[in-house]
Protein backbone atom coordinates (compact mmCIF):
# COMPACT_ATOMS: atom_id res chain seq x y z
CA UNK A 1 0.00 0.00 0.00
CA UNK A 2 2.55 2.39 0.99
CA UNK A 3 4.74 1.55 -2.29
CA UNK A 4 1.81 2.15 -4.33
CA UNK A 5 1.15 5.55 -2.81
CA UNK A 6 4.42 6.46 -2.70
CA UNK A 7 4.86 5.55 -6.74
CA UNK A 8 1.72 7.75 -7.32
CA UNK A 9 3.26 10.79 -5.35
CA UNK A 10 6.38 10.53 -7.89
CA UNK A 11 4.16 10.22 -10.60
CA UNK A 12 2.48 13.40 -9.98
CA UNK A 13 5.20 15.05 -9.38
CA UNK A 14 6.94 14.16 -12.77
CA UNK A 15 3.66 15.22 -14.41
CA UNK A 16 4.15 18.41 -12.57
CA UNK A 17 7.27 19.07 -13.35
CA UNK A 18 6.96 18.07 -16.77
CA UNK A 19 3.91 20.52 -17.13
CA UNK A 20 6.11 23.57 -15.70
CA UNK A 21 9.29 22.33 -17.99
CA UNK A 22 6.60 22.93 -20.83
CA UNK A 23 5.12 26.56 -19.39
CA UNK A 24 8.85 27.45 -19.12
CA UNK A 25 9.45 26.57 -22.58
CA UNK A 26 6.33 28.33 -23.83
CA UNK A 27 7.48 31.29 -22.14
CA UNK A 28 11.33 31.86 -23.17
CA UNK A 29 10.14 30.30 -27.10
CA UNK A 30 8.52 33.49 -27.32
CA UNK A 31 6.33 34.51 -30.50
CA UNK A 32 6.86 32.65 -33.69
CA UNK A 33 6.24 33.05 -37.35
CA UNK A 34 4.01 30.31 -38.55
CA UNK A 35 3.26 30.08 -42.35
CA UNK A 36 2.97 33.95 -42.58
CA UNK A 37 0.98 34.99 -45.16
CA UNK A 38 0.42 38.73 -45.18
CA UNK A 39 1.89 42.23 -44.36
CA UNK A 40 0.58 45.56 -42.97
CA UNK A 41 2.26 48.56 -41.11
CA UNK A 42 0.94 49.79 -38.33
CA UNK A 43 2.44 53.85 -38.62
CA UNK A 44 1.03 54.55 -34.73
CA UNK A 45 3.48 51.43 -32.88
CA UNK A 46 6.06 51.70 -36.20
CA UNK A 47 5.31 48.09 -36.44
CA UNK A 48 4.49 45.44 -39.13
CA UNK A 49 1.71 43.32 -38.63
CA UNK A 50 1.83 40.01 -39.50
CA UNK A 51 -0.72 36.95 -40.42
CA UNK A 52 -0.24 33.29 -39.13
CA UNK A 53 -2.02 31.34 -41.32
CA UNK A 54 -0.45 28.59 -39.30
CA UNK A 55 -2.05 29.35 -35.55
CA UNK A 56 -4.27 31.39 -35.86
CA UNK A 57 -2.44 34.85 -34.91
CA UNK A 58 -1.90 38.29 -35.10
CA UNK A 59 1.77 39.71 -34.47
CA UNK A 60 4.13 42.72 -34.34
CA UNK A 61 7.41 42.98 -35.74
CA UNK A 62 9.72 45.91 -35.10
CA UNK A 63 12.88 46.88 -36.93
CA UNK A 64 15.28 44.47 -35.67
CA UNK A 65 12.72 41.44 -36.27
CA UNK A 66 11.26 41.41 -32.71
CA UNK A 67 7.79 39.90 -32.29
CA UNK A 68 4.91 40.53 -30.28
CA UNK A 69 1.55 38.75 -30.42
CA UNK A 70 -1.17 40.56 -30.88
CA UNK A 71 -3.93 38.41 -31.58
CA UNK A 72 -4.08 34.87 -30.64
CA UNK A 73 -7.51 33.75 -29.67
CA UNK A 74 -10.30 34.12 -31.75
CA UNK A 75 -9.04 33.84 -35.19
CA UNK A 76 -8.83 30.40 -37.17
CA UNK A 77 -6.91 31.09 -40.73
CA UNK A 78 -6.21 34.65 -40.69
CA UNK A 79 -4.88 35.58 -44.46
CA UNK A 80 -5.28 39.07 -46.10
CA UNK A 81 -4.34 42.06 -43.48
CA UNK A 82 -5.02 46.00 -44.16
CA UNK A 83 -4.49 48.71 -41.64
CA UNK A 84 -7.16 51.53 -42.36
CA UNK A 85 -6.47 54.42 -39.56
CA UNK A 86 -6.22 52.25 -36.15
CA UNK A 87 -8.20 49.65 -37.25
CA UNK A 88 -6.84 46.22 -39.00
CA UNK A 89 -8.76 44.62 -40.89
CA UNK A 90 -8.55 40.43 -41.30
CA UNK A 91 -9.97 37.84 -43.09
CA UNK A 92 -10.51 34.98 -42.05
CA UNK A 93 -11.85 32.05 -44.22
CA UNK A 94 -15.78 33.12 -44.19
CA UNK A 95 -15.65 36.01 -41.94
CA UNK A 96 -13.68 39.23 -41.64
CA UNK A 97 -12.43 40.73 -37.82
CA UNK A 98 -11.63 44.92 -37.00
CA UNK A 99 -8.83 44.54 -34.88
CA UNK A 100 -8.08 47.46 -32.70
CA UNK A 101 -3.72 47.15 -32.77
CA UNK A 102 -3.32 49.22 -30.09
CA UNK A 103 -5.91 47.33 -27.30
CA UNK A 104 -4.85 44.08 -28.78
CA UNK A 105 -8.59 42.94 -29.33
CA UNK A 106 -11.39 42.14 -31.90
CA UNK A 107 -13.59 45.08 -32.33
CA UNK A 108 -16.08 43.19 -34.52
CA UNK A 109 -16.76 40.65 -36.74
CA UNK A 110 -19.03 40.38 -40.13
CA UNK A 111 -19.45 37.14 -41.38
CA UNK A 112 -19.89 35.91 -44.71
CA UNK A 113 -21.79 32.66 -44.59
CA UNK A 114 -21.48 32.05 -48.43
CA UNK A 115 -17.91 32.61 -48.63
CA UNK A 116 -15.76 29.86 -48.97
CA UNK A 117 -11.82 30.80 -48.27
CA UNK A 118 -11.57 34.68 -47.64
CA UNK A 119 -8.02 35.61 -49.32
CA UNK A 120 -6.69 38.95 -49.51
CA UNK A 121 -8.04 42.36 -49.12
CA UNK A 122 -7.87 45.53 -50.41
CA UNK A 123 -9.50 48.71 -49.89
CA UNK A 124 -10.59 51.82 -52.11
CA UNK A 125 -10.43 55.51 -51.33
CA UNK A 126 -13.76 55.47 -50.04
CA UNK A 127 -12.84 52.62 -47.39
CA UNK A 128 -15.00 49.78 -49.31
CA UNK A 129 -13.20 46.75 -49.26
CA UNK A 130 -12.52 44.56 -51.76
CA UNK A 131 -11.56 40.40 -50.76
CA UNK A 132 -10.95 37.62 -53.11
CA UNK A 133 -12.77 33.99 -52.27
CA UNK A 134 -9.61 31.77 -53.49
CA UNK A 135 -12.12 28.87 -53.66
CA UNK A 136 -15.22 30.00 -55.07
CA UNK A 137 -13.72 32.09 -57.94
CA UNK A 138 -15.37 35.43 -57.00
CA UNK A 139 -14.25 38.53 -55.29
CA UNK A 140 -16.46 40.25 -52.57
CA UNK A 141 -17.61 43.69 -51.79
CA UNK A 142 -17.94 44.86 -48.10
CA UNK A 143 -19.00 48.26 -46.90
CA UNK A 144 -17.85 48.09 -43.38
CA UNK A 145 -19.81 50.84 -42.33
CA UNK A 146 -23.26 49.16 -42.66
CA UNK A 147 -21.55 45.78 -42.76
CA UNK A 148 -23.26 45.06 -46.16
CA UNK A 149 -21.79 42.79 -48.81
CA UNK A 150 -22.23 41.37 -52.57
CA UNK A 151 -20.16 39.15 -54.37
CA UNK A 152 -19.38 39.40 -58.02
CA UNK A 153 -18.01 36.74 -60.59
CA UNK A 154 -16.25 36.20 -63.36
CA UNK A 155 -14.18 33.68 -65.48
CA UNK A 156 -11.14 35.24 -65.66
CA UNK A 157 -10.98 34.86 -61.56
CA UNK A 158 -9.59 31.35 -61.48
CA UNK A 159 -8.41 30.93 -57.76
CA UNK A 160 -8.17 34.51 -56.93
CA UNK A 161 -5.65 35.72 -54.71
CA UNK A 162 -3.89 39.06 -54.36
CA UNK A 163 -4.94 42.24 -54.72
CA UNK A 164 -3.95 45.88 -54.92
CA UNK A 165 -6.15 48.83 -55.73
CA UNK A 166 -4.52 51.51 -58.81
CA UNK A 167 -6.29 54.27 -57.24
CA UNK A 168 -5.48 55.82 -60.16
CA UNK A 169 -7.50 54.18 -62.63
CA UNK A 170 -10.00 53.46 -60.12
CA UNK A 171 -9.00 49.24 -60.30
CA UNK A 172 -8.31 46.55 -58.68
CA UNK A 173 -6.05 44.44 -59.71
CA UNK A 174 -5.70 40.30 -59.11
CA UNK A 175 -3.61 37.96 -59.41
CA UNK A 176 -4.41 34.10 -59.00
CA UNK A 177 -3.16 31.17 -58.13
CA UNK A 178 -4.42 28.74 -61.59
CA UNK A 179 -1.91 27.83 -64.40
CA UNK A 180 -0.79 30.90 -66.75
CA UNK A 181 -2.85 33.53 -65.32
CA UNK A 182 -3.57 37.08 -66.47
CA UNK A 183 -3.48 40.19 -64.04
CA UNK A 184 -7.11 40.97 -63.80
CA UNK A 185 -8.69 44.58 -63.48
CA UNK A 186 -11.60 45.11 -61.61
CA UNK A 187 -13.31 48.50 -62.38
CA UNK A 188 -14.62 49.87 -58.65
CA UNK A 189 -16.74 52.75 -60.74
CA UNK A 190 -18.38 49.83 -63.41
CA UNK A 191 -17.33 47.25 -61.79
CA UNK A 192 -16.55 45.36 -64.67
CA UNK A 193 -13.90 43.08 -65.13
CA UNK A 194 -11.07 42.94 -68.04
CA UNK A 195 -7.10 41.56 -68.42
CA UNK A 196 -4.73 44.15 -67.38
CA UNK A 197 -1.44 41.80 -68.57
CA UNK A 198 -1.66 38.12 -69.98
CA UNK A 199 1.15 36.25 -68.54
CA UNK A 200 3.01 32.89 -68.83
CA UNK A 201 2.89 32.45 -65.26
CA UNK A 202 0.98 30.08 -62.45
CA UNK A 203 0.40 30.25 -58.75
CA UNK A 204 0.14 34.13 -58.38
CA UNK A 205 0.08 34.89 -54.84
CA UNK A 206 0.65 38.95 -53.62
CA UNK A 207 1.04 41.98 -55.63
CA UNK A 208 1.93 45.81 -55.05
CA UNK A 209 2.93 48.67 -57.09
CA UNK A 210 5.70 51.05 -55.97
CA UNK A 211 5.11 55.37 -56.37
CA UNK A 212 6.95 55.22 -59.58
CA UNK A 213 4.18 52.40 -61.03
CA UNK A 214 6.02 49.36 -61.15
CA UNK A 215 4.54 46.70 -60.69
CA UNK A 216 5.42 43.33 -58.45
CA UNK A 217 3.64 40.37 -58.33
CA UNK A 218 4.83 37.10 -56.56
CA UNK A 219 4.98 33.02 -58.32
CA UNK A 220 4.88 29.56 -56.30
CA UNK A 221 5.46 28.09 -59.32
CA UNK A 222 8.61 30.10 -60.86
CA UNK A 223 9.60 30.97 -56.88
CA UNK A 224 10.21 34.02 -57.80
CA UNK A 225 8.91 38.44 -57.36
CA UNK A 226 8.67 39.27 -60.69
CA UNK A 227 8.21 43.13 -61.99
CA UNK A 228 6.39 44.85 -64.52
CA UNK A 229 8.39 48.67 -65.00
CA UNK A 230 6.52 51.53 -65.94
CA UNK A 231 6.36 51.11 -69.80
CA UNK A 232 4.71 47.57 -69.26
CA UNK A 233 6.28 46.04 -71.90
CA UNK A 234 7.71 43.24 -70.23
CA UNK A 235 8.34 41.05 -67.57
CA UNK A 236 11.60 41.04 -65.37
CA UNK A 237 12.29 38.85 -62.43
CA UNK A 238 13.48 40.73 -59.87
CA UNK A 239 13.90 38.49 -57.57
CA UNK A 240 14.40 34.72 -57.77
CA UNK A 241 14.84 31.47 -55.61
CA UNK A 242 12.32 32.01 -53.18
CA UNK A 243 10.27 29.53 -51.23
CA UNK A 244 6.98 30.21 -51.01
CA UNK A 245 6.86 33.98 -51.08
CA UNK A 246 2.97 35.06 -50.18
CA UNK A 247 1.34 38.74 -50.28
CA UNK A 248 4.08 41.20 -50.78
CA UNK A 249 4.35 44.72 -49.22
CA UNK A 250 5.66 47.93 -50.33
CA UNK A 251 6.61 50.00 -47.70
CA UNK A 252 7.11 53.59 -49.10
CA UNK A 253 9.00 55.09 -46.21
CA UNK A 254 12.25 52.55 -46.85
CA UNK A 255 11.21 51.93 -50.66
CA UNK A 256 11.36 48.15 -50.30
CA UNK A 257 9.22 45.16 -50.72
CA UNK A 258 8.75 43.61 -47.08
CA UNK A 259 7.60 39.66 -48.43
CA UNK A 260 6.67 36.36 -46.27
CA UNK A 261 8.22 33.40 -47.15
CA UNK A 262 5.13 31.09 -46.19
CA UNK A 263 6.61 27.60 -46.05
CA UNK A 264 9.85 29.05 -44.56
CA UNK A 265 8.78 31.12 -41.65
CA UNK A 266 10.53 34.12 -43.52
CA UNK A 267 9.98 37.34 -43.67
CA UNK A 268 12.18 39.24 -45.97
CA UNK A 269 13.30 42.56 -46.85
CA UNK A 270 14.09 43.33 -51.01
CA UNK A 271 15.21 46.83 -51.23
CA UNK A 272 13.98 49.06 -54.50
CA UNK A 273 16.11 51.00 -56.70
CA UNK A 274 15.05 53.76 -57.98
């Protein structure tokens, strides 16, 4: 009897131990990237803000590549990320979260029952925003002031994914993630939709334009950022051998692409030459 109770005391006690070994561990592990998918900046904390596709968070990351969680309960597959003022806005397979940085905590939440895999998102000047549904080929329209939506269609959306807004022709422009896909233009004023640039290539993922008006759009399949310059007569990889490499970021202040590396837990920095 007193063998018995005396094995059960160790027992618990290795249990114990092991469970404050793994609260330990927890602790000094700190924040981790896990298959990041997409980039905002944050101008009030001077951070970017990051989505785990992986886990189901929300974090920081300062100059020097220090993270801080900001969201970690409450999301499942958070993918597209914009910052509009002090809000960030997420999506998040059939719903989309305001996340208020600064509190660290889900304002609100609009779901989309029909949707099926909320992608990125984009936003015009009048703070509509504009998501792509990777799965059911369409691209959706969400006023978040009245929390309204639509969805519109098309055939040339085959597996939407990124998306940038050309404020200056009043477009949207997608890339997708089918074989040999055009960059599509989505006309916020008619809304209808036309190619902006066949290309050769397959498993489009991000894409930004820099102030001059090149364009950058990113390639699972040739692993590669690949740039259209101002005249738009061609295609030039700018930058190759890259694993993965998900929604891209320009970030005008330092002129350079900020890009997540999905598969690789990456986040890299491409500078732009003028």
């Amino acid at each position: 009897m007193r063998k018995n109770k005396t094995l059960l005391i160790t027992i618990l006690i290795i249990i114990i131990l092991i469970a404050a070994g793994i609260g330990i561990w927890q602790i000094f592990k700190g924040p981790r990237l896990n298959h990041p998918e997409s980039i905002a900046f944050d101008a009030e904390s001077g951070k970017f803000l990051i989505s785990n596709v992986g886990n189901g968070s929300i974090l920081a990351m300062d100059d020097n590549g220090k993270l801080e969680v900001i969201i970690d309960k409450g999301l499942d597959k958070p993918r597209g990320i914009i910052m509009l003022k002090k809000t960030l806005w997420v999506t998040d397979d059939t719903k989309i979260h305001a996340i208020d940085v600064a509190a660290k905590r889900i304002k609100t939440t609009i779901p989309i029952p029909q949707a099926k895999m909320l992608n990125d998102i984009e936003a015009d000047e009048l703070g509509i925003l504009y998501i792509s549904d990777t799965k059911a080929n369409c691209l959706w329209i969400v006023d978040p002031f009245d929390r309204q939506f639509e969805s519109v269609s098309h055939q040339l959306l085959q597996q939407p994914n990124g998306i940038y807004f050309d404020k200056p022709r009043q477009q949207m422009l997608i890339v997708s993630m089918g074989e040999r896909q055009p960059i599509v233009a989505f006309n916020t004023k008619t809304r209808e939709f036309d190619v902006f640039k066949d290309t050769l290539y397959s498993g489009l993922d991000g894409i930004q334009a820099d102030d001059p008006g090149r364009i950058f759009f990113s390639s699972w399949e040739q692993k590669a950022i690949i740039m259209i310059p101002q005249t738009q007569n061609r295609f030039i990889h700018f930058h190759a051998d890259l694993e993965s490499p998900a929604d891209i970021y320009w970030h005008e202040p330092t002129n350079e692409l900020i890009v997540p590396l999905m598969k690789k837990n990456q986040i890299i920095r491409l500078p732009l030459d003028e």
